[in-house]
C-alpha atoms as a PDB file:
ATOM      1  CA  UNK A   1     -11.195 -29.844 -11.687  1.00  0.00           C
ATOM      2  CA  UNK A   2     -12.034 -31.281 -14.997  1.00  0.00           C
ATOM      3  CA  UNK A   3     -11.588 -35.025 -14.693  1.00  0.00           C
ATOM      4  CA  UNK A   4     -12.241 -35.443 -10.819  1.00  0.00           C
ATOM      5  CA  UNK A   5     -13.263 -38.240  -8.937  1.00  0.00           C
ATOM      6  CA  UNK A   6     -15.832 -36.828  -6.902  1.00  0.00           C
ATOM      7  CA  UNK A   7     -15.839 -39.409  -4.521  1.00  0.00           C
ATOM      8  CA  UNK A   8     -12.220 -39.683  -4.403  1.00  0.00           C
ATOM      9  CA  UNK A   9     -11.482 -36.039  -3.943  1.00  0.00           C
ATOM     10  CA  UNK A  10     -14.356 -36.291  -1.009  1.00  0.00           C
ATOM     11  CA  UNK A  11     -12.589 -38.992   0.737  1.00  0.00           C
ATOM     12  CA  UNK A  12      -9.438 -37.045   0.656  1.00  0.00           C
ATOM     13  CA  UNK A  13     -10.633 -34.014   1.545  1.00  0.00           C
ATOM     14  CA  UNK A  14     -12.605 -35.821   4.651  1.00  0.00           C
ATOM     15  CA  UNK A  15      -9.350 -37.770   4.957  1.00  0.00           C
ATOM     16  CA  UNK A  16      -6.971 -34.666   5.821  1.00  0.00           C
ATOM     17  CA  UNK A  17      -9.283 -32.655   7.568  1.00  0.00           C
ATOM     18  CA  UNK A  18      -7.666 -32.462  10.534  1.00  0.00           C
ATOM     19  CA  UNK A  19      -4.254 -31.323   8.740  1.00  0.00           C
ATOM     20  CA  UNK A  20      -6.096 -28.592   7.604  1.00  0.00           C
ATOM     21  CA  UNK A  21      -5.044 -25.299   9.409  1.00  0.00           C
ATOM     22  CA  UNK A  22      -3.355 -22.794   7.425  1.00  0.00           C
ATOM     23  CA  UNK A  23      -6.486 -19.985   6.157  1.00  0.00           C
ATOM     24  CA  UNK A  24      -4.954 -20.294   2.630  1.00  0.00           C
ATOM     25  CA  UNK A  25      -4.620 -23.930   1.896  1.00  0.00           C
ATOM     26  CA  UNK A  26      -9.000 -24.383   4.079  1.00  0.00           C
ATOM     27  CA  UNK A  27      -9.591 -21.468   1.293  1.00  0.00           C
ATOM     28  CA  UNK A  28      -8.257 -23.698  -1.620  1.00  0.00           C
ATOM     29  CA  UNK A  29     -10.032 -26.697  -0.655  1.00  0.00           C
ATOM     30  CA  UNK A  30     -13.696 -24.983   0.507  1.00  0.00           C
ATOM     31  CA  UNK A  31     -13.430 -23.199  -2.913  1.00  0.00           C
ATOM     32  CA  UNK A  32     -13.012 -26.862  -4.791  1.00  0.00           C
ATOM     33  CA  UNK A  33     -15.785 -28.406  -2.832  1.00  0.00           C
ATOM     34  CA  UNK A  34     -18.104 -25.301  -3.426  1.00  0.00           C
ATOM     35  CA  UNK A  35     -17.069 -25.861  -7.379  1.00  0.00           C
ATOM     36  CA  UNK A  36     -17.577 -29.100  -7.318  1.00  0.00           C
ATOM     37  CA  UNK A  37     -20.773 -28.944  -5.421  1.00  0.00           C
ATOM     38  CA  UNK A  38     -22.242 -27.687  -8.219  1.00  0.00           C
ATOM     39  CA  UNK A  39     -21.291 -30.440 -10.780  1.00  0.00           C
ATOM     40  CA  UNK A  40     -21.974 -33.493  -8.190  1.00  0.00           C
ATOM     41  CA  UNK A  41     -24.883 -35.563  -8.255  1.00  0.00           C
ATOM     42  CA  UNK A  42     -27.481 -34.700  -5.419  1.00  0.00           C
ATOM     43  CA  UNK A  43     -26.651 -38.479  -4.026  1.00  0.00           C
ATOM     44  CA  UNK A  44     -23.211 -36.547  -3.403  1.00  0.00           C
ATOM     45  CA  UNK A  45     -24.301 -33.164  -2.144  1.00  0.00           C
ATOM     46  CA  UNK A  46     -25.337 -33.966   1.415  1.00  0.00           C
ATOM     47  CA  UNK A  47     -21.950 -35.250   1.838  1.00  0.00           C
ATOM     48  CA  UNK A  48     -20.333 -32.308   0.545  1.00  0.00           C
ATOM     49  CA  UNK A  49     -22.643 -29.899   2.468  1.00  0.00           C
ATOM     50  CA  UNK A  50     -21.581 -31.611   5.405  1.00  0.00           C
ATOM     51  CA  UNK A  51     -17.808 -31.270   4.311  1.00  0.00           C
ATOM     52  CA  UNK A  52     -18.125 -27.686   3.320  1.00  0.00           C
ATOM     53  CA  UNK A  53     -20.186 -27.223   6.386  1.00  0.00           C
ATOM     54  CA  UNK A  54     -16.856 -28.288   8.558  1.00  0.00           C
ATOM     55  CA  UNK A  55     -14.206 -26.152   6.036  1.00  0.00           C
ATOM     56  CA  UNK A  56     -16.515 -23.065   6.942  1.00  0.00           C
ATOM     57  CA  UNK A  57     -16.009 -23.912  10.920  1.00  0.00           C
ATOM     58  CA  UNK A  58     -12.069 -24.644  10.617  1.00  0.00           C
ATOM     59  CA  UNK A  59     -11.592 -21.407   8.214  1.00  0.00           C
ATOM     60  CA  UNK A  60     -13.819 -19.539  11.071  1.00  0.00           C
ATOM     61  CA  UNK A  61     -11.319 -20.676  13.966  1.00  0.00           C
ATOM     62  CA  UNK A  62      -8.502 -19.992  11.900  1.00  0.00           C
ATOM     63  CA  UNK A  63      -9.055 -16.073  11.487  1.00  0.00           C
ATOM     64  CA  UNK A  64      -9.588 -15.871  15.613  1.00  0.00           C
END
């Protein structure tokens, strides 16, 4: 993810949450959030706690 927007790649993620539904493609994105997470300002972690906080509930629902 060298090279990432944060902010961008936020808004997108935030942006197609609610196409999110196949288990692999939730793993893929809660495993670029978690990486970038890391990197982010803490300005931009509440944000992405609250993001990563909703991929967790959605990958959840999906293995029921």
């Amino acid at each position: 993810m060298n090279g990432v927007d944060p902010y961008a790649y936020m808004q997108q993620v935030a942006m197609r949450m609610n196409q999110l539904n196949n288990r692999n493609e939730i793993e893929t994105v809660l495993d670029e959030l978690e990486y970038l997470f890391e990197i982010i300002p803490p300005e931009l972690q509440d944000n992405a706690e609250k993001l990563i906080a909703m991929l967790r509930d959605k990958l959840r629902d999906a293995s029921q």
